[in-house]
Structures are given as C-alpha cells and as structure tokens.
Protein backbone atom coordinates (compact mmCIF):
# COMPACT_ATOMS: atom_id res chain seq x y z
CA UNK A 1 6.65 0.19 0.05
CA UNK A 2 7.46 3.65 0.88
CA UNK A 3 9.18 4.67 -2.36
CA UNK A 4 6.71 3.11 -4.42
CA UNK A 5 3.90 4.63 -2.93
CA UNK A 6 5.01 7.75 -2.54
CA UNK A 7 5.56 7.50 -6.37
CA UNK A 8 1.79 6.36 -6.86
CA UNK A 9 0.28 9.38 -4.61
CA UNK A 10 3.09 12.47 -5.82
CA UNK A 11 4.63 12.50 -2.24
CA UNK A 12 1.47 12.96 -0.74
CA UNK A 13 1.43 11.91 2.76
CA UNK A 14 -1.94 12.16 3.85
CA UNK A 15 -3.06 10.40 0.87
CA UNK A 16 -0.81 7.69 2.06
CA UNK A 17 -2.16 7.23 4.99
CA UNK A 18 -5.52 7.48 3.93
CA UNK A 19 -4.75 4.21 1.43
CA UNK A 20 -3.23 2.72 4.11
CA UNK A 21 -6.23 2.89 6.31
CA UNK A 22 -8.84 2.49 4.08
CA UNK A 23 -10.44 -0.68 2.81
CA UNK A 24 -8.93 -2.34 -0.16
CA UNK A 25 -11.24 -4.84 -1.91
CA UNK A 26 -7.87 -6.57 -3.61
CA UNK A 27 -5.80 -7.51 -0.26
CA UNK A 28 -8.94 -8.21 1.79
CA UNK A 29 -8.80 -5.39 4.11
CA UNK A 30 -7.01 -2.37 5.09
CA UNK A 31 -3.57 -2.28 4.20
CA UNK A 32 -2.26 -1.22 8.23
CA UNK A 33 -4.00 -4.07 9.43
CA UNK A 34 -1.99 -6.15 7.32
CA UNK A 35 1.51 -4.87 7.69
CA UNK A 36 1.50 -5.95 11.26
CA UNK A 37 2.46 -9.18 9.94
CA UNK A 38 5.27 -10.39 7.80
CA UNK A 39 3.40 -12.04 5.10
CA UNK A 40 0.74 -9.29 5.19
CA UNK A 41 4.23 -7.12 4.57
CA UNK A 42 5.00 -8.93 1.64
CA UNK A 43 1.68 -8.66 0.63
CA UNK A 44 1.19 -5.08 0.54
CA UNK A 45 4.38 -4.65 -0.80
CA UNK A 46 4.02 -6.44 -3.46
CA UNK A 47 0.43 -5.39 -4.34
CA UNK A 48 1.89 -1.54 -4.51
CA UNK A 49 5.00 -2.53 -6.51
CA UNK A 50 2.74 -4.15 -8.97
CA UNK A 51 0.55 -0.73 -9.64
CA UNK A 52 4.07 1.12 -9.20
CA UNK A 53 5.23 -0.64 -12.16
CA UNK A 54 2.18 -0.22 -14.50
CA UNK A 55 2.76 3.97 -13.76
C-alpha cells in the first residue's frame, strides 16, 4: 500500500495521511479505520493498487 500510494500522492506524506483519514465514499469509510482489520487490509490495498495502475 505504501509504494503505491506514495506513487499516487509524489511522496507526499501528509497527503497520505490525510487520504488515509479522510472519508472515502468507495470503501465505505476512512481508509485507517479499515486497515485495522485484515480484510479491510486487503481492501484498501487493493482499492489503491487499482488507481496505482490506471497512473
């Protein structure tokens, strides 16, 4: 998740962790909230690798 966000957002931490903790209409909340759990994991991850991959 790392690499591919930091490829979305140009290495921009803070703008990481504001995506992270804002709402996200698509995964049906904020993206921290979700991480806490494996499926939410794979969830995320695979929601950023998608949008990595249409860069």
């Amino acid at each position: 998740m790392f690499r591919s966000l930091d490829a979305l957002l140009g290495s921009d931490d803070g703008a990481a962790r504001q995506w992270l903790e804002t709402n996200n209409l698509d995964l049906g909340g904020k993206p921290i909230d979700q991480i806490d759990t494996m499926r939410g994991l794979i969830e995320v991850c695979d929601y950023v690798d998608f949008y990595r991959a249409r860069v």
